[in-house]
Protein backbone atom coordinates (compact mmCIF):
# COMPACT_ATOMS: atom_id res chain seq x y z
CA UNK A 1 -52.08 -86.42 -4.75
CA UNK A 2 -50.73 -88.32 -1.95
CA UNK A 3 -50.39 -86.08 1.55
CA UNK A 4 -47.89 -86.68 4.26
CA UNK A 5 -49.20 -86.98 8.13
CA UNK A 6 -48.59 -83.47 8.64
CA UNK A 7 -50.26 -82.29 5.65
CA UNK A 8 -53.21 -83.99 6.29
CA UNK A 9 -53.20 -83.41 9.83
CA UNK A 10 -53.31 -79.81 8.62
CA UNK A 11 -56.63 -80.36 6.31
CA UNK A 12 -58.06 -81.59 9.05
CA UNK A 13 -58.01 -78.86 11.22
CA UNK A 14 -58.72 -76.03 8.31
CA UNK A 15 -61.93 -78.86 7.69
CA UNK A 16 -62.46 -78.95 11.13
CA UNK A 17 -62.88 -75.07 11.71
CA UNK A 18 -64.88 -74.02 8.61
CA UNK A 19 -67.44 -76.06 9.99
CA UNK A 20 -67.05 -74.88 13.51
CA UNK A 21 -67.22 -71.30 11.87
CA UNK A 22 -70.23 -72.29 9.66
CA UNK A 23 -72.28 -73.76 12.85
CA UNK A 24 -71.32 -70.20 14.58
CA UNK A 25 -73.22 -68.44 11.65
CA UNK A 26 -75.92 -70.41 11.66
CA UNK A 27 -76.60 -70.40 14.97
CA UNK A 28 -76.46 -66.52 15.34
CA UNK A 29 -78.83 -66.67 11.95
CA UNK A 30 -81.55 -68.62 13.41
CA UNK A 31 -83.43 -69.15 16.85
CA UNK A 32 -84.22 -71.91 18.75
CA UNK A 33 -87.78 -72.68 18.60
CA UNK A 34 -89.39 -73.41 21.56
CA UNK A 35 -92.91 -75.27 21.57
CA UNK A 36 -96.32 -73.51 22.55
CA UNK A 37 -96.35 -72.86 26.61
CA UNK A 38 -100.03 -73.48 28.30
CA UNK A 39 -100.90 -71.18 31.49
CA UNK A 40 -103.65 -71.22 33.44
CA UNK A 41 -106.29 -72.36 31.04
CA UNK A 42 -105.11 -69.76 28.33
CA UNK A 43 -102.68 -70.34 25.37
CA UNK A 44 -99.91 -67.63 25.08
CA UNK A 45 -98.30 -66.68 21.89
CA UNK A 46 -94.86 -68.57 20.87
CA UNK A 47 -91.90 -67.51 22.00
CA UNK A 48 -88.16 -67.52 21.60
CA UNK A 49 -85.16 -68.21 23.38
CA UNK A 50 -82.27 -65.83 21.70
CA UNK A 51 -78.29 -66.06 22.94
CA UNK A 52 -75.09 -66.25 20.73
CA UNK A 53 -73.04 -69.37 19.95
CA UNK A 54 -70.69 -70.14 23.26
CA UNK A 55 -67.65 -70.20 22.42
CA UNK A 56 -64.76 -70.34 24.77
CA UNK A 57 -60.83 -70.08 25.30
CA UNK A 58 -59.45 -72.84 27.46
CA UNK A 59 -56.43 -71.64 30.06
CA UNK A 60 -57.94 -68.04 30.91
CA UNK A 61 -55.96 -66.76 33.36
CA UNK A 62 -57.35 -63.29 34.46
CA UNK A 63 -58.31 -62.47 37.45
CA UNK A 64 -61.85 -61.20 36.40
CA UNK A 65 -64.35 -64.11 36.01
CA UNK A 66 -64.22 -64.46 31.86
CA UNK A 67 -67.21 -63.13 29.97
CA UNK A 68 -69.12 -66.37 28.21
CA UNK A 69 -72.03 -65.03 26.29
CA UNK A 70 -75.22 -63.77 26.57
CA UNK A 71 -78.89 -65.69 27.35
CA UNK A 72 -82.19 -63.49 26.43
CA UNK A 73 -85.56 -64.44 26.26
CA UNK A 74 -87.63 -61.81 23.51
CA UNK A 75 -90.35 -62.10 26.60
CA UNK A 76 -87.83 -59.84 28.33
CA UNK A 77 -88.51 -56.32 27.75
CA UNK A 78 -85.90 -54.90 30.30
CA UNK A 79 -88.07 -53.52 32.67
CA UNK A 80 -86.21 -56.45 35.27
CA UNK A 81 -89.50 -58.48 35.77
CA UNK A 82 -87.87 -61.60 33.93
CA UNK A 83 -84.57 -63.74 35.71
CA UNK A 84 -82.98 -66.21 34.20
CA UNK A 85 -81.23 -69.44 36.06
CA UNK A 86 -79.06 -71.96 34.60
CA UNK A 87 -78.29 -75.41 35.94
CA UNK A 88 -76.50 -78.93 33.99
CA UNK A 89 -72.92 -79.44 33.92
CA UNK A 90 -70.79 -76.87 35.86
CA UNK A 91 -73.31 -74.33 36.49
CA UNK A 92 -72.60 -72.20 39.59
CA UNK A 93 -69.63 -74.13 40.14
CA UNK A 94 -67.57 -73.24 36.92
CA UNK A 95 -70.37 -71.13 35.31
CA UNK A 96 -72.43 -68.26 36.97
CA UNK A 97 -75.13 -66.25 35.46
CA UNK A 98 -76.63 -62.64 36.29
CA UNK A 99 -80.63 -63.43 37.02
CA UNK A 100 -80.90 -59.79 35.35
CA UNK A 101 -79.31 -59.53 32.11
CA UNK A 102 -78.54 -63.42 31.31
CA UNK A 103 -74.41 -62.69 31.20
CA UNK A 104 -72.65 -66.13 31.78
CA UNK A 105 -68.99 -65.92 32.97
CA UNK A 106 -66.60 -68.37 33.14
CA UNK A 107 -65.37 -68.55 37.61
CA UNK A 108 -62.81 -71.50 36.64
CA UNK A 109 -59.87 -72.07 34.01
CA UNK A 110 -61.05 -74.15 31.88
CA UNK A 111 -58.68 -77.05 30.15
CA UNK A 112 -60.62 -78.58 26.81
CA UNK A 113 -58.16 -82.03 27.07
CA UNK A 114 -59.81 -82.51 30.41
CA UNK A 115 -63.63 -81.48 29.17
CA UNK A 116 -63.71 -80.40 25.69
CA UNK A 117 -67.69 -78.87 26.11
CA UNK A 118 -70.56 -78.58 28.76
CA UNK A 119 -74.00 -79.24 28.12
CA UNK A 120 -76.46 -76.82 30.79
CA UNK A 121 -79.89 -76.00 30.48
CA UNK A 122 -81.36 -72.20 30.72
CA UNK A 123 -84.85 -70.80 32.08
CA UNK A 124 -86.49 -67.86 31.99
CA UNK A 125 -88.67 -66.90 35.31
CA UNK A 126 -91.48 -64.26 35.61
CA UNK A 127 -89.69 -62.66 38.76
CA UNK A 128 -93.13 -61.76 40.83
CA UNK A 129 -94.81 -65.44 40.64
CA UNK A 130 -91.49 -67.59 39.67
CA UNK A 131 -92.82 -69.62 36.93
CA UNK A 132 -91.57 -70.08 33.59
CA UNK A 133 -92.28 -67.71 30.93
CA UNK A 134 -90.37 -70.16 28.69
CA UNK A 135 -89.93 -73.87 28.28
CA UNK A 136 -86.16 -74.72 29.54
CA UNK A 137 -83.90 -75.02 26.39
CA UNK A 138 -80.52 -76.93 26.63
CA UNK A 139 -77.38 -75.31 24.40
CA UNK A 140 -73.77 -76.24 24.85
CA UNK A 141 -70.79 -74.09 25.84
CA UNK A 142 -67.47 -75.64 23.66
CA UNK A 143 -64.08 -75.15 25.13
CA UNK A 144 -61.64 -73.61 22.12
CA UNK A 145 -58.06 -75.13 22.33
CA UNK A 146 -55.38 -73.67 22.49
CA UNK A 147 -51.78 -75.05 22.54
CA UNK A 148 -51.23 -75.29 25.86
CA UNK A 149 -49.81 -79.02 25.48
CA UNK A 150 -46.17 -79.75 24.33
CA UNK A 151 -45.32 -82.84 22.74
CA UNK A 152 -44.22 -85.81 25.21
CA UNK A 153 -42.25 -88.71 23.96
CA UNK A 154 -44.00 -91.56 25.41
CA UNK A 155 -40.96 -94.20 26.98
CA UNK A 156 -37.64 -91.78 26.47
CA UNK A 157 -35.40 -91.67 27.25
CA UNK A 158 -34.03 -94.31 24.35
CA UNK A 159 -31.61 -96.88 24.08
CA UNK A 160 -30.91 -98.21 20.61
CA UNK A 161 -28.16 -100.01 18.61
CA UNK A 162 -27.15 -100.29 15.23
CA UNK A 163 -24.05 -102.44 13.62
CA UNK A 164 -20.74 -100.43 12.91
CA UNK A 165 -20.13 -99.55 9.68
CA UNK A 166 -23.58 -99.29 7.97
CA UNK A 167 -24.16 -97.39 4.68
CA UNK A 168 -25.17 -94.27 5.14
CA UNK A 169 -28.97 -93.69 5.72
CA UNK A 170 -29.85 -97.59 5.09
CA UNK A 171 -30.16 -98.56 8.29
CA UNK A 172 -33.15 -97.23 10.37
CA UNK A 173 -32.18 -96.83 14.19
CA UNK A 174 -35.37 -96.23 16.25
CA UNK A 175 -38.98 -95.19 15.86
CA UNK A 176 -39.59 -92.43 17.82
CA UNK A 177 -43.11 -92.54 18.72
CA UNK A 178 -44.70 -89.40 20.65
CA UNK A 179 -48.09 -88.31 22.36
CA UNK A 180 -49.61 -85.09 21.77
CA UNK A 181 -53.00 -83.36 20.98
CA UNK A 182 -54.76 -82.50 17.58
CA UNK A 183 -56.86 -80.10 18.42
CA UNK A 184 -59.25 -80.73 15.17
CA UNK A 185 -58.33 -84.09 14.06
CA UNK A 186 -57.62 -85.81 17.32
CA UNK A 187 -54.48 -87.14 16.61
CA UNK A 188 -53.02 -88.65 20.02
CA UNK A 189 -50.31 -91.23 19.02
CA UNK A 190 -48.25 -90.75 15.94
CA UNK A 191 -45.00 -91.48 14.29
CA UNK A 192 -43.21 -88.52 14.49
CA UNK A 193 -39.42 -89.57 14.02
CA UNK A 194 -36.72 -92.18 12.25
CA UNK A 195 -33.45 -91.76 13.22
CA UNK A 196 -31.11 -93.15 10.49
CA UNK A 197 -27.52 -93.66 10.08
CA UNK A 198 -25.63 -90.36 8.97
CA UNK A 199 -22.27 -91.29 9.04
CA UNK A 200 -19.93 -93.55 6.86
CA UNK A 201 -17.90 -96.46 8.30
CA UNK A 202 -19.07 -95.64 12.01
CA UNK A 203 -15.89 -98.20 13.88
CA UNK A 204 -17.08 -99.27 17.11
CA UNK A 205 -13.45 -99.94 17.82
CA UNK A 206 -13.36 -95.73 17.28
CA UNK A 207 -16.09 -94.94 19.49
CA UNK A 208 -18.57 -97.33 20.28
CA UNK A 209 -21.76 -94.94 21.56
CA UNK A 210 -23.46 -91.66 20.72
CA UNK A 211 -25.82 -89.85 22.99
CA UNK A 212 -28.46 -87.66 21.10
CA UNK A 213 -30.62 -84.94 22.09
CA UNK A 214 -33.87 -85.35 20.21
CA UNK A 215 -36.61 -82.19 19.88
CA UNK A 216 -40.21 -82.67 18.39
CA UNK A 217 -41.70 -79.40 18.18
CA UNK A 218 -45.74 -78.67 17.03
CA UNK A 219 -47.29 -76.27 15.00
CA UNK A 220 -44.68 -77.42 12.31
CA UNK A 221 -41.85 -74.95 14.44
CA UNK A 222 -44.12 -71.89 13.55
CA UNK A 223 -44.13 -68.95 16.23
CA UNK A 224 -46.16 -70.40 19.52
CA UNK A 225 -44.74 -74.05 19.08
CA UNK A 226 -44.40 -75.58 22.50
CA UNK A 227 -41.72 -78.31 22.56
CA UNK A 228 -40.48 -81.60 24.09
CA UNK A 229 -37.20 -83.40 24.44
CA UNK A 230 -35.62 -86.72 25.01
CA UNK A 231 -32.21 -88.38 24.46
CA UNK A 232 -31.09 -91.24 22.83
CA UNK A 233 -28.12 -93.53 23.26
CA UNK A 234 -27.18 -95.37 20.32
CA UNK A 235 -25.15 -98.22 20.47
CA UNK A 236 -22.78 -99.48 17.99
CA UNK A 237 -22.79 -103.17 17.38
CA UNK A 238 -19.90 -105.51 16.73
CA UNK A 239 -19.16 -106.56 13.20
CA UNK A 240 -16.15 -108.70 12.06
CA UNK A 241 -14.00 -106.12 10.61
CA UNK A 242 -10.73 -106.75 11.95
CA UNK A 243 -8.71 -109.48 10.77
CA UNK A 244 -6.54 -111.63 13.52
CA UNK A 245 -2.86 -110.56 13.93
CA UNK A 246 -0.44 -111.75 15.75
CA UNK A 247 1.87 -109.56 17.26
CA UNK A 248 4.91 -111.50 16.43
CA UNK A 249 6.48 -112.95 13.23
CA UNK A 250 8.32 -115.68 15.85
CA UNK A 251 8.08 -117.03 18.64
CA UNK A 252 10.73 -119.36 20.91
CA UNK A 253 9.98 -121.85 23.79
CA UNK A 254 12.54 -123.96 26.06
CA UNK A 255 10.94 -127.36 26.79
CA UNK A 256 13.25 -129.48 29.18
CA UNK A 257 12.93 -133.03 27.72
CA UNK A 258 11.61 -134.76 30.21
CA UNK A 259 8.08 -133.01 30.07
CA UNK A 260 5.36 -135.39 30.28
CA UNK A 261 3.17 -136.18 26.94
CA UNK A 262 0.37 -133.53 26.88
CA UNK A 263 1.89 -131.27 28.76
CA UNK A 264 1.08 -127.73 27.94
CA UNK A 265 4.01 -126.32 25.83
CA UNK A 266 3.34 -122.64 25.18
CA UNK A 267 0.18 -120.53 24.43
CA UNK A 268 0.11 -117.92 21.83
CA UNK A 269 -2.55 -115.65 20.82
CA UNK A 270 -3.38 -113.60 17.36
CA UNK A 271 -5.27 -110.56 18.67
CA UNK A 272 -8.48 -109.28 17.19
CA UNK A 273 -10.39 -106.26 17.66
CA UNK A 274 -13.53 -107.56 17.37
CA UNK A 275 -15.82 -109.19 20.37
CA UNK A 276 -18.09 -112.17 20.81
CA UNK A 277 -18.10 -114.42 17.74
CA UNK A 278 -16.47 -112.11 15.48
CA UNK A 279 -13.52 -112.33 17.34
CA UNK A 280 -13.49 -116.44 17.60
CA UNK A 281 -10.45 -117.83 15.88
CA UNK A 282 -8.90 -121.35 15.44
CA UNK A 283 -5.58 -122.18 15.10
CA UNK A 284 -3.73 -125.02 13.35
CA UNK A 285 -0.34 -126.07 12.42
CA UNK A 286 0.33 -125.98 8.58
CA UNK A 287 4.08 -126.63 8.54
CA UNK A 288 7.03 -127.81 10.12
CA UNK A 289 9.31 -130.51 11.20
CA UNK A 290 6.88 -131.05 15.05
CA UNK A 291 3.63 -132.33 13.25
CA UNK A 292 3.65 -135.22 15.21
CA UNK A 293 5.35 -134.13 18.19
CA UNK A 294 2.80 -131.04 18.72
CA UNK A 295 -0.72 -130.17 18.23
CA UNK A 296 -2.66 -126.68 19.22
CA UNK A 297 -6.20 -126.42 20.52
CA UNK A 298 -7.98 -123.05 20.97
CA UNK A 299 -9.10 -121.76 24.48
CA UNK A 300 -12.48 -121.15 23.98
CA UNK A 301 -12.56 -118.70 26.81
CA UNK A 302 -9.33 -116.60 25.99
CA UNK A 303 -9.27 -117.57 22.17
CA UNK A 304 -5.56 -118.45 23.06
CA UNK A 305 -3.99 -121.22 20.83
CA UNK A 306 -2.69 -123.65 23.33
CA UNK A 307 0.19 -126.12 22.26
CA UNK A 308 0.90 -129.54 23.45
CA UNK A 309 3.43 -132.28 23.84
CA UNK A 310 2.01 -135.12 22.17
CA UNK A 311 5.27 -137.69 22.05
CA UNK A 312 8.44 -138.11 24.63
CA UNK A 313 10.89 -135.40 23.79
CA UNK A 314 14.44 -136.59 23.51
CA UNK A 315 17.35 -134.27 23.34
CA UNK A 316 20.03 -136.60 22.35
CA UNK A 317 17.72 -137.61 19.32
CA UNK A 318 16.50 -133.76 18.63
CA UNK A 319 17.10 -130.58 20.08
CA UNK A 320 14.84 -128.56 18.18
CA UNK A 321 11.65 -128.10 16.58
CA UNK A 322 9.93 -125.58 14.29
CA UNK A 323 6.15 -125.36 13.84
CA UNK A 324 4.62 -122.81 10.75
CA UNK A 325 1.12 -121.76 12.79
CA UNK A 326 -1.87 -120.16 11.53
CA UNK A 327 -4.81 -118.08 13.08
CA UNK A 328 -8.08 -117.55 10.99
CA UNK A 329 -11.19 -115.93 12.16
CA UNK A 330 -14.36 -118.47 12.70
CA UNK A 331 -16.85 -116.64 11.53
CA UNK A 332 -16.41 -114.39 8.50
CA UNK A 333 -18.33 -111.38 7.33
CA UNK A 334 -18.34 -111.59 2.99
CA UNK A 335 -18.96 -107.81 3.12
CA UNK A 336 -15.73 -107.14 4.79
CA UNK A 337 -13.02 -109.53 2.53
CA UNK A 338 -11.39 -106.67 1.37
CA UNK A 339 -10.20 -105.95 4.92
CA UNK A 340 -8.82 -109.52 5.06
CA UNK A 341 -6.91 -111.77 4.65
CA UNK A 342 -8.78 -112.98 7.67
CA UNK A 343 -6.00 -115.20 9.16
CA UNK A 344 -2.74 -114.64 10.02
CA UNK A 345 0.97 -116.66 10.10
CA UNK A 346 3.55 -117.08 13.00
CA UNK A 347 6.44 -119.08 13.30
CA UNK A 348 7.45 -121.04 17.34
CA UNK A 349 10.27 -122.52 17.42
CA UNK A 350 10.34 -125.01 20.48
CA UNK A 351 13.78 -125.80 21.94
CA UNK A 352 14.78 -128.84 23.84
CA UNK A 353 16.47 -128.40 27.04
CA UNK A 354 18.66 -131.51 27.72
CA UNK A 355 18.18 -132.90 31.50
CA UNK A 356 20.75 -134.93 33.34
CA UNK A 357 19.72 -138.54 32.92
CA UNK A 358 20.67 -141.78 35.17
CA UNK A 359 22.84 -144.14 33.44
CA UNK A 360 21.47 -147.26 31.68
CA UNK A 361 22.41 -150.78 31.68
CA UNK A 362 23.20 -152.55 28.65
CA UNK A 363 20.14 -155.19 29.30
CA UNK A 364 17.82 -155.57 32.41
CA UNK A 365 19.08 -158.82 33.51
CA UNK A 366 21.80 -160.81 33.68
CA UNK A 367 22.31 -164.80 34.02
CA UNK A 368 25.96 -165.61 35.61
CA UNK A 369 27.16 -169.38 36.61
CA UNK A 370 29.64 -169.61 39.30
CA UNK A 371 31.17 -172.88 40.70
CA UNK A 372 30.67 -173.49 44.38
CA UNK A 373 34.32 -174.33 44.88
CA UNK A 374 35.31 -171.12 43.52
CA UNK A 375 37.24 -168.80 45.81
CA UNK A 376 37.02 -165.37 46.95
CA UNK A 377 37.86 -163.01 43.96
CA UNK A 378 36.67 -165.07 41.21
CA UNK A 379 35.33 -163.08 38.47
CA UNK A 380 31.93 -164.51 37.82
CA UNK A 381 30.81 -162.04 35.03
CA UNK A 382 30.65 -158.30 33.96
CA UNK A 383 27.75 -156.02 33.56
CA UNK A 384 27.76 -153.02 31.59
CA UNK A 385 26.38 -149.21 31.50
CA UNK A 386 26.41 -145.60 29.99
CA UNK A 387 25.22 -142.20 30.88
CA UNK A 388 22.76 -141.45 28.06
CA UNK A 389 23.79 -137.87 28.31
CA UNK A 390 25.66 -136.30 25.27
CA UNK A 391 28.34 -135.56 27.74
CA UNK A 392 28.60 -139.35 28.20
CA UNK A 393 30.07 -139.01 31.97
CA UNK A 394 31.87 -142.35 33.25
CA UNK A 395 29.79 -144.68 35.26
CA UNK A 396 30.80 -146.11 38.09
């Protein structure tokens, strides 16, 4: 049978404390045997220390010192003529002992994450010549726990981020990893959390963050459960789920005609929902009668689709042009085609504004022949010219 981490946590503990329990019996059961004790030339009969298993609650917070358990040496006889001292770790500063009746009390709280037992040493003193009636035994005092520790999340609180639009429950958000305190297993750091995607078709055009409140509770939320808190921010990531669009079927631009070759005509721009690469487009001209007149680039830092002039525009030869102009997404997510198409169609139409032109000579040069004898008023020649214009204006 496989067990989860709280199951076995929990077989640990009821392990754990069946053999604390079973050491308690025993130790009540027997005695702890001490060896044969020499004095003064003379061998005296073995004998035995005798005290209960110590056992104590950590966080007492009375105001009486807290009763610990009981040391007695079968030498005593109560008639007073025995005391009993105690020294090792924490004696007389935590733990104090009555020389007459061997009572040990707790003076301190006592916190078992900080020291989970003490080890001391006991003696038994013939009170009228202070010397040992016993040989010095050593027992331990164990600290009980109890839960005095709620769970901490160790680095909240937590940012994570997970793509828009995940299936529901596929896609694990964050490991939530938290400290606390087995008291019988020693469990210290364990997995304790997953967040995962609830929701359908989360849009992180919608709403692009969630802030959560997480809880871990112990005792598996039974009555007494101390608990902890943190939050987490999720983040929702871009995907390419919105197709370009422009937001006009047409589009019209007045060019005057004498507008330099690659000169910036117009820019137009499909928009897109999406950010970062999903929302990189290029644009191209499919159709038309301006193929070779115009050609469109992409802005890289705008994602505009910039047109240019690439030949002398002439309004006497043409006054208009149409260009058929498409916008298509770079990078495309196969998940998502049903959203598409993924591209979009516009129409500019690009008319030419005539400008008033000098007029133009019939050729560049002229040769002429005139007699020196001829007089003043001869005609020598003509030379000729028009105004290019389509309102041909005379020339003078």
């Amino acid at each position: 049978m496989k067990l989860g981490k709280v199951e076995f946590c929990h077989l640990l503990q009821i392990l754990a404390l069946f053999l604390c329990l079973s050491g308690m019996n025993q130790a009540e059961l027997s005695r702890s045997k001490s060896k044969p004790y020499f004095q003064s030339g003379r061998t005296r009969t073995k004998r035995s220390w005798v005290w209960n298993q110590f056992f104590v609650l950590e966080e007492y917070m009375g105001t009486d010192p807290l009763y610990v358990g009981k040391l007695h040496s079968d030498v005593d006889k109560g008639d007073g003529s025995i005391k009993y001292i105690l020294s090792g770790e924490g004696a007389s500063s935590i733990f104090i002992i009555d020389e007459n009746t061997g009572d040990i009390h707790a003076t301190k709280r006592l916190d078992r994450e900080e020291q989970a037992y003490y080890t001391l040493r006991a003696q038994a003193l013939d009170r009228l010549t202070n010397k040992p009636v016993e040989p010095e035994s050593e027992f331990v005092i164990k600290i009980q726990d109890i839960n005095d520790n709620e769970p901490k999340f160790l680095d909240g609180p937590y940012t994570a981020g997970v793509p828009e639009m995940s299936p529901v429950g596929e896609y694990k958000i964050l490991f939530l990893v938290l400290w606390g305190i087995c008291s019988y297993c020693l469990c210290k750091k364990f997995i304790v959390g997953v967040i995962k995607t609830a929701l359908p078709n989360m849009d992180r055009e919608a709403k692009d963050q969630y802030l959560l409140v997480i809880q871990a509770k112990d005792m598996v939320g039974q009555n007494g459960g101390l608990s902890g808190t943190t939050s987490v921010t999720v983040t929702l990531s871009d995907v390419n789920d919105n197709p370009p669009r422009f937001p006009r079927r047409s589009y019209q631009y007045n060019v005057p005609e004498s507008l330099p070759v690659a000169s910036v005509v117009a820019r137009i721009k499909a928009a897109d929902a999406d950010v970062g690469p999903n929302a990189e487009m290029e644009y191209k001209i499919v159709d038309g009668d301006g193929l070779g007149v115009f050609k469109i680039t992409v802005d890289k830092e705008t994602q505009e689709g910039i047109i240019t002039i690439q030949k002398e525009l002439d309004f006497e030869a043409k006054t208009s042009y149409t260009l058929r102009i498409e916008a298509a997404n770079m990078h495309v997510d196969p998940r998502f085609l049903s959203l598409g198409p993924f591209s979009d169609m516009t129409t500019v139409k690009i008319i030419v504004e005539d400008v008033d032109e000098p007029p133009v000579f019939t050729s560049r040069l002229y040769s002429m022949v005139v007699s020196e004898a001829a007089k003043v008023g001869t005609i020598i020649g003509t030379v000729a010219a028009h105004d290019p214009d389509a309102s041909n204006s005379p020339v003078r």
